[in-house]
C-alpha atoms as a PDB file:
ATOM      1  CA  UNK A   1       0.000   0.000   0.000  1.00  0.00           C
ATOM      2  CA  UNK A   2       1.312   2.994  -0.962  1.00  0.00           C
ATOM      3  CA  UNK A   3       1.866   5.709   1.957  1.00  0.00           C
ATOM      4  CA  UNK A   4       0.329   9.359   1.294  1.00  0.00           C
ATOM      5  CA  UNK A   5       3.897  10.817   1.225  1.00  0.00           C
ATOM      6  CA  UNK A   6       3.948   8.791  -1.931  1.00  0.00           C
ATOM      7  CA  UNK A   7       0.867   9.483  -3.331  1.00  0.00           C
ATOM      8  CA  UNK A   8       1.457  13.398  -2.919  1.00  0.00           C
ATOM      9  CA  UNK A   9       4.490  13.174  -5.094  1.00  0.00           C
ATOM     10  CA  UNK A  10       2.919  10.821  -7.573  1.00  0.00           C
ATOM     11  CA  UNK A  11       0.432  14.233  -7.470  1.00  0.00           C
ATOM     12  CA  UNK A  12       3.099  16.632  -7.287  1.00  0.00           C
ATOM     13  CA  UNK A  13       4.944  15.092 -10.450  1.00  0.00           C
ATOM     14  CA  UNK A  14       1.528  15.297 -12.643  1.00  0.00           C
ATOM     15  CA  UNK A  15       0.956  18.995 -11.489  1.00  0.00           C
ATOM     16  CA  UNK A  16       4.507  20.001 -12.837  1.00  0.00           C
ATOM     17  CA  UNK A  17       3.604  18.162 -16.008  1.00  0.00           C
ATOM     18  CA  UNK A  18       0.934  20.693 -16.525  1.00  0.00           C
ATOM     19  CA  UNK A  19       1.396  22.922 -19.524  1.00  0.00           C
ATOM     20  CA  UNK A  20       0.814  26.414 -18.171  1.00  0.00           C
ATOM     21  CA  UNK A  21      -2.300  28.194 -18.970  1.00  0.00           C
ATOM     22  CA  UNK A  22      -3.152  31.639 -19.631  1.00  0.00           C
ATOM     23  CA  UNK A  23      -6.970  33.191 -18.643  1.00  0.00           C
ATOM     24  CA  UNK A  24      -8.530  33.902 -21.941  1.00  0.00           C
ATOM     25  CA  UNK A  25      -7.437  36.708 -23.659  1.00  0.00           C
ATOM     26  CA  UNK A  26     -10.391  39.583 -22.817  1.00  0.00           C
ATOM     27  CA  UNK A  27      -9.633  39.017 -19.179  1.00  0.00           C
ATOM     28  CA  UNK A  28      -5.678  38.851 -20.117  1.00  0.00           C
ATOM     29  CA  UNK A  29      -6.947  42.755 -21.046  1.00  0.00           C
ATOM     30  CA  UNK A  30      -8.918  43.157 -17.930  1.00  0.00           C
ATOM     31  CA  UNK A  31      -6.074  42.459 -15.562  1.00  0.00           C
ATOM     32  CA  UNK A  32      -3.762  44.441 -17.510  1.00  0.00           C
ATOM     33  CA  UNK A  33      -6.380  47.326 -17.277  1.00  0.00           C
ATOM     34  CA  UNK A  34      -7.148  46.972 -13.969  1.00  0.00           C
ATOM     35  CA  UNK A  35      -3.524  47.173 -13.006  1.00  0.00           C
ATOM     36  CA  UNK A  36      -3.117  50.418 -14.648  1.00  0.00           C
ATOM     37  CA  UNK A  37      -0.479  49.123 -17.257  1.00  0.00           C
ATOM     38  CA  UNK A  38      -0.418  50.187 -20.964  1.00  0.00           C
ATOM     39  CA  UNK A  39      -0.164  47.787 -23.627  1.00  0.00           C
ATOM     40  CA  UNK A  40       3.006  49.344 -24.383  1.00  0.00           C
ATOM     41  CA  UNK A  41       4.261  49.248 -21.080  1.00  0.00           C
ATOM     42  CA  UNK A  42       3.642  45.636 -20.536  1.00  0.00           C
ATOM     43  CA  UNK A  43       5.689  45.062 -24.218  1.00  0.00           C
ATOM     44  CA  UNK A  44       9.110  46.739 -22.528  1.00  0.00           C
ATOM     45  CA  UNK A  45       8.427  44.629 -19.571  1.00  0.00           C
ATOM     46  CA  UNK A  46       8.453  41.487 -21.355  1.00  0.00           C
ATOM     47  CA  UNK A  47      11.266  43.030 -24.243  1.00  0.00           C
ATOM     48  CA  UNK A  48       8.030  42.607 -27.023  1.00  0.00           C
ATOM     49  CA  UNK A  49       6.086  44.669 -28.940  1.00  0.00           C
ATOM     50  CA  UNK A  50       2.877  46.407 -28.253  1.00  0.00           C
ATOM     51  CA  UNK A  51       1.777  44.659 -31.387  1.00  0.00           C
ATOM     52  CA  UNK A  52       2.324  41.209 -29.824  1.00  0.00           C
ATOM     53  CA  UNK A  53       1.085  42.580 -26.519  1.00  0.00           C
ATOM     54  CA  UNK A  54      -1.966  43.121 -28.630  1.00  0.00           C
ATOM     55  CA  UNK A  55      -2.448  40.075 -30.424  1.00  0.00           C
ATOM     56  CA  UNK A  56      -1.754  38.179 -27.162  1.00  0.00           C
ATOM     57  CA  UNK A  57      -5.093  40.112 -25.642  1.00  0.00           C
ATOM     58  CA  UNK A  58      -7.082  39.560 -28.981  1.00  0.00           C
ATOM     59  CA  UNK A  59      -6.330  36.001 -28.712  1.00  0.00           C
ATOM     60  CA  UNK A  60      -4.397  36.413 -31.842  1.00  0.00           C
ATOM     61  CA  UNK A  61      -1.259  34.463 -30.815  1.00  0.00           C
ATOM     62  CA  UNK A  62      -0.293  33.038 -27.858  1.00  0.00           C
ATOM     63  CA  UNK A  63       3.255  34.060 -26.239  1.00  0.00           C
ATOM     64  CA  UNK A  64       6.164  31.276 -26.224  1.00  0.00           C
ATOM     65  CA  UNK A  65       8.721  30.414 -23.673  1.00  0.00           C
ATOM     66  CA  UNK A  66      10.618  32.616 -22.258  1.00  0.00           C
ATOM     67  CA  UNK A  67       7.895  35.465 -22.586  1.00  0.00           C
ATOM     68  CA  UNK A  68       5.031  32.328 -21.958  1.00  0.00           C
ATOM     69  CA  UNK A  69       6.520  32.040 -17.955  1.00  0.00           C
ATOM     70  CA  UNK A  70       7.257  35.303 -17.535  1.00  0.00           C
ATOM     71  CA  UNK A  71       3.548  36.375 -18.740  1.00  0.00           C
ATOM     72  CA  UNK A  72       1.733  33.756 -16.668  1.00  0.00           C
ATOM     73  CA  UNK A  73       3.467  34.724 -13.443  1.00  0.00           C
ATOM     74  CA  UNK A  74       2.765  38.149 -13.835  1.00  0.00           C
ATOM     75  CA  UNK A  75      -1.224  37.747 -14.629  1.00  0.00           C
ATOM     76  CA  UNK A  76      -1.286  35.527 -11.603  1.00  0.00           C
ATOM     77  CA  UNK A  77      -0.018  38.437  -9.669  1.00  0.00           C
ATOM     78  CA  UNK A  78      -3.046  40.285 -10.986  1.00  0.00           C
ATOM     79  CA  UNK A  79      -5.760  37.511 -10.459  1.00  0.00           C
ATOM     80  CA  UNK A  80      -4.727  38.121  -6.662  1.00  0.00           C
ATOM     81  CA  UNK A  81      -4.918  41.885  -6.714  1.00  0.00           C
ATOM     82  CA  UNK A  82      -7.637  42.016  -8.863  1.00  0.00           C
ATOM     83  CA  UNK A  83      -9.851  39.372  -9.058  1.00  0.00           C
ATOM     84  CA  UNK A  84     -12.548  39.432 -10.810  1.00  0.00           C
ATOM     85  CA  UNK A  85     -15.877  41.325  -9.198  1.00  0.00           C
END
């Protein structure tokens, strides 16, 4: 029988499998928005272009890895500061 120490990491080890996800674009917008951040702001941030910040929040393209991490972790630092109402 396997002991729940085990079973947690035979959890943990399918959470980190997890591709991350992004919240769909319009509330991609709405976080940016309620954080007070410009499209072209968040661009320099992330060394992009307001174009590609753009696309990203019309569900245009998707961003890729490096920018993909670096995105995520900064909506979920929005999601806790502004979730939604």
């Amino acid at each position: 029988m396997l002991s729940q120490e085990e079973l947690f990491e035979a959890v943990d080890a399918l959470l980190e499998d997890e591709q991350p996800t992004l919240p769909p674009p319009a509330e991609r917008a709405r976080l940016r928005g309620a954080a007070g951040v410009t499209q072209a702001r968040l661009a320099q941030a992330l060394q992009s272009t307001t174009q590609t910040v753009k696309n990203w929040e019309n569900g245009r393209s998707e961003p890729r890895t490096p920018r993909l991490q670096a995105y995520l972790r900064l909506l979920e630092g929005w999601v806790e500061r502004y979730p939604r109402p």
